[in-house]
Protein backbone atom coordinates (compact mmCIF):
# COMPACT_ATOMS: atom_id res chain seq x y z
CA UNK A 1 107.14 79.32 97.09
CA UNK A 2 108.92 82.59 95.72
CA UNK A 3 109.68 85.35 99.08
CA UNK A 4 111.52 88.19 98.93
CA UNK A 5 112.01 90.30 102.49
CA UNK A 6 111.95 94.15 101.53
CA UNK A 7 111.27 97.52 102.78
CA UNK A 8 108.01 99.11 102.34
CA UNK A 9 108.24 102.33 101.19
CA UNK A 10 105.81 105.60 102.34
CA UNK A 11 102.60 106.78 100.01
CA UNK A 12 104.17 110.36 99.71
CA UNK A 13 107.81 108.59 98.34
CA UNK A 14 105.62 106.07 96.19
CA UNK A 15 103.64 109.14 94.69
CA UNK A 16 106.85 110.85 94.00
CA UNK A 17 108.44 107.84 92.12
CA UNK A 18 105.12 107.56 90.19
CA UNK A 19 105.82 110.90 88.87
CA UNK A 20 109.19 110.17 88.07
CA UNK A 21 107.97 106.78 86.28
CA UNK A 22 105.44 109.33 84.22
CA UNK A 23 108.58 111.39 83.14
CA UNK A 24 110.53 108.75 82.05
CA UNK A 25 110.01 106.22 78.64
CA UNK A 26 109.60 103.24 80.45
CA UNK A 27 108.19 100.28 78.76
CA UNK A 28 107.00 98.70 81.00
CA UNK A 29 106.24 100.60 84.30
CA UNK A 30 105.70 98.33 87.70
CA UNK A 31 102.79 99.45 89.85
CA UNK A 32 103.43 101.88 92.58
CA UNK A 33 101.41 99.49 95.21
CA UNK A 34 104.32 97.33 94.55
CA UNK A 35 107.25 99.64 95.06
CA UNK A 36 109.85 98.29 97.85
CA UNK A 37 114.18 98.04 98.53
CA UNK A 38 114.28 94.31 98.71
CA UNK A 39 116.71 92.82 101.28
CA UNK A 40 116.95 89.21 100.33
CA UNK A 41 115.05 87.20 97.33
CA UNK A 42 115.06 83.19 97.87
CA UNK A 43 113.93 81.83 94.45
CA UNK A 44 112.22 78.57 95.99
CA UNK A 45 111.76 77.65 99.53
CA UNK A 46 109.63 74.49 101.39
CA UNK A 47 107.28 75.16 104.14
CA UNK A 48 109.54 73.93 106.88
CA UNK A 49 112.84 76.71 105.63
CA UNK A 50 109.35 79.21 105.24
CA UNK A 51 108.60 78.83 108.85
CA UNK A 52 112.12 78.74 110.49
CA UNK A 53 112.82 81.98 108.34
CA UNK A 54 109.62 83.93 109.73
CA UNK A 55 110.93 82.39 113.50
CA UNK A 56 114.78 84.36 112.40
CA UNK A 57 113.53 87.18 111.45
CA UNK A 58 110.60 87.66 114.36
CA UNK A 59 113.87 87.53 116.51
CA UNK A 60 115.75 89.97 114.58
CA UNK A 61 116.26 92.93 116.46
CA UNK A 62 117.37 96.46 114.91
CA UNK A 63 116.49 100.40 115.43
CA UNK A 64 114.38 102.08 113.14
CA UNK A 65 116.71 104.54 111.09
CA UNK A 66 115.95 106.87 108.12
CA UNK A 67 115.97 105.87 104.37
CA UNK A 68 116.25 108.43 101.22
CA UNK A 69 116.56 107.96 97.60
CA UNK A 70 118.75 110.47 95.15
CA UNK A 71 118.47 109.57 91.48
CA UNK A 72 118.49 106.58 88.81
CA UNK A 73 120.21 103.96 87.91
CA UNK A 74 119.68 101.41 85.24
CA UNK A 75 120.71 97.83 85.38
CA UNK A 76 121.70 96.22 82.02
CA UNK A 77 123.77 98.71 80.82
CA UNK A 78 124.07 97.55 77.12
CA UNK A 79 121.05 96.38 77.13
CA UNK A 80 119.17 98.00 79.79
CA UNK A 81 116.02 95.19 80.99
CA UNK A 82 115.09 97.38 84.36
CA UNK A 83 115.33 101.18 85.59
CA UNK A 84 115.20 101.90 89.20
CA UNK A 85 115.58 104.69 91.86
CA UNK A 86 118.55 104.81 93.89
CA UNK A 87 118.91 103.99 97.95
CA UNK A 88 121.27 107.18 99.38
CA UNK A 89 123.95 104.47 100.97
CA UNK A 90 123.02 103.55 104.86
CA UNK A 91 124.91 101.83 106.96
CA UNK A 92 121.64 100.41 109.00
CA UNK A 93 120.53 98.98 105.29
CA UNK A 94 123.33 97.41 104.63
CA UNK A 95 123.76 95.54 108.29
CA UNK A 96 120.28 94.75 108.54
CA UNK A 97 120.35 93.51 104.87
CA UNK A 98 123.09 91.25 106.00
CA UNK A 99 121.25 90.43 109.17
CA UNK A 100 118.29 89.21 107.03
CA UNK A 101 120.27 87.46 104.76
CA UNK A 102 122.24 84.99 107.61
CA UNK A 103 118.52 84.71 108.79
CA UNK A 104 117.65 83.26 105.32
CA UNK A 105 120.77 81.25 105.06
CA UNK A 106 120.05 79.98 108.54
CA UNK A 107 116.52 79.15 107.26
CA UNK A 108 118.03 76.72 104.71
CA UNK A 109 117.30 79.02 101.68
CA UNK A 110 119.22 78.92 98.33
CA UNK A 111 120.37 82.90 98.34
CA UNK A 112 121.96 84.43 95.12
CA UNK A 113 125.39 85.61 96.11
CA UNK A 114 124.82 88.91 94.26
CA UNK A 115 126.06 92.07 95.89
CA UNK A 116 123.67 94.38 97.70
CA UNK A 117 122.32 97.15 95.20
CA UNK A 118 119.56 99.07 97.21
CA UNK A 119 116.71 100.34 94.95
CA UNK A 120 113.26 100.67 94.29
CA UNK A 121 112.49 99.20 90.58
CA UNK A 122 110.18 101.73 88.29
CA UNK A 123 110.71 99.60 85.25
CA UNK A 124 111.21 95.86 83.56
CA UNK A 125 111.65 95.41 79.97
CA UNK A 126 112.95 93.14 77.49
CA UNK A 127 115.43 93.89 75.48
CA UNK A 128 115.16 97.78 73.90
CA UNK A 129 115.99 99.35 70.55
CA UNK A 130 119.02 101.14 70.84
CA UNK A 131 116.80 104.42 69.94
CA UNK A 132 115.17 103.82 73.23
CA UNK A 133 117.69 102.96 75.07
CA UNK A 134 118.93 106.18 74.63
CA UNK A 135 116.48 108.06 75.51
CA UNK A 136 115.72 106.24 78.53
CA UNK A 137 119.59 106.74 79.64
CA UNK A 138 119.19 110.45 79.01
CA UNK A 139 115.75 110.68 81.02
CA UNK A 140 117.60 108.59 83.70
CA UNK A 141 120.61 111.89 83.36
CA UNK A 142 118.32 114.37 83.82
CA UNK A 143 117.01 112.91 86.92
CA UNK A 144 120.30 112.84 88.43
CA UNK A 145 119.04 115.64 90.90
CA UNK A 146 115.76 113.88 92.10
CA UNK A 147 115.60 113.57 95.93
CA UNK A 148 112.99 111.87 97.98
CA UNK A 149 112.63 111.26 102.04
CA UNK A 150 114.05 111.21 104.41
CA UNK A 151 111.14 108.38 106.06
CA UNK A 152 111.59 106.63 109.24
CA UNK A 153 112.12 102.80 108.28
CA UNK A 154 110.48 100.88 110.67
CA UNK A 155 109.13 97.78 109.40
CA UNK A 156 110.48 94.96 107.18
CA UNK A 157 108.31 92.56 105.30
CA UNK A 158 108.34 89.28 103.83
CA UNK A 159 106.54 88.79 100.63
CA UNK A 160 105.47 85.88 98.28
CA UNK A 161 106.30 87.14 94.61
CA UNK A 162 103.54 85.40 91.66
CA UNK A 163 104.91 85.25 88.17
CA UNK A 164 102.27 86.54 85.84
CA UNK A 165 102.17 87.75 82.26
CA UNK A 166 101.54 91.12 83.17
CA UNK A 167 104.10 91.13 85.65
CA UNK A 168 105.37 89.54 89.31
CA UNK A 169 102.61 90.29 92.37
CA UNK A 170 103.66 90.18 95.68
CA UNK A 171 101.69 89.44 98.52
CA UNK A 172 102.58 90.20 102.08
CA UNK A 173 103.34 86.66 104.28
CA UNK A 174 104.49 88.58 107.61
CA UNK A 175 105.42 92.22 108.49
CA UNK A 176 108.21 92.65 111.23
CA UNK A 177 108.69 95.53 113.40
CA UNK A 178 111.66 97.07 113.65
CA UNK A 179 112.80 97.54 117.61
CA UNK A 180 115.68 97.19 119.69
């Protein structure tokens, strides 16, 4: 089974970002429903690492604290393939993202060492023209000033992600306060 653990993110922030989306040339646009600052992806995991991960991170004990976004970023930057909003850095998000991550680890999940980008994707695309690309960079520019939140983070949730044509849907497995 593909799980991801992420942050939900408020309907206000979402409606804002779907705005932003609208402004933008994005190809391929991912559904506001499915918006979220994921923590830790595990490609694969077995029933038995499944249930000692949801046991870790029931445990897992952290403060609520505030998130915020402020601008755009695009990953692939010679040949762009996604467009997301930027995470204002927190140092709550990046321990409990490390918290969830030994949790996973712990769990006996295969975790891409990668280094911890917070964002929300708007976009996924293959590869563009270099017409487009273009534009989407300058769009992504002019929203250098866009500002969203602050919102009180206070859940986390783990997810299963579907591949589909149309795009990956993710279902929620578990939702975990956050306390402490």
């Amino acid at each position: 089974m593909r799980v991801f653990v992420a942050m939900t993110i408020p309907d206000d922030v979402q409606s804002q970002l779907a705005v932003q989306q609208f402004l933008m040339p994005i190809p391929r646009k991912v559904d506001r429903d499915q918006f979220h600052i994921t923590l830790c992806f595990m490609d694969e995991m077995r029933d038995e690492a499944l249930e000692a991960l949801h046991e870790g991170l029931s445990r897992l004990r952290m403060p609520p604290f505030n998130l915020s976004l402020a601008g755009f970023g695009v990953f692939g930057k010679a040949k762009p393939n996604s467009v997301w909003a930027a995470v204002v850095p927190s140092e709550q998000l990046s321990r409990l993202q490390a918290k969830v991550e030994h949790q996973a680890r712990e769990a006996g999940a295969v975790v891409p060492a990668r280094r911890f980008v917070p964002h929300i994707t708007l976009g996924r695309f293959p590869a563009m023209r270099p017409e487009d690309a273009a534009r989407l960079e300058l769009a992504v520019l002019r929203g250098a000033g866009f500002r969203a939140g602050p919102w009180l983070a206070e859940e986390m949730v783990l997810y299963q992600s579907t591949l589909r044509p149309e795009g990956p849907r993710h279902d929620v497995l578990a939702r975990y306060a956050l306390t402490g």
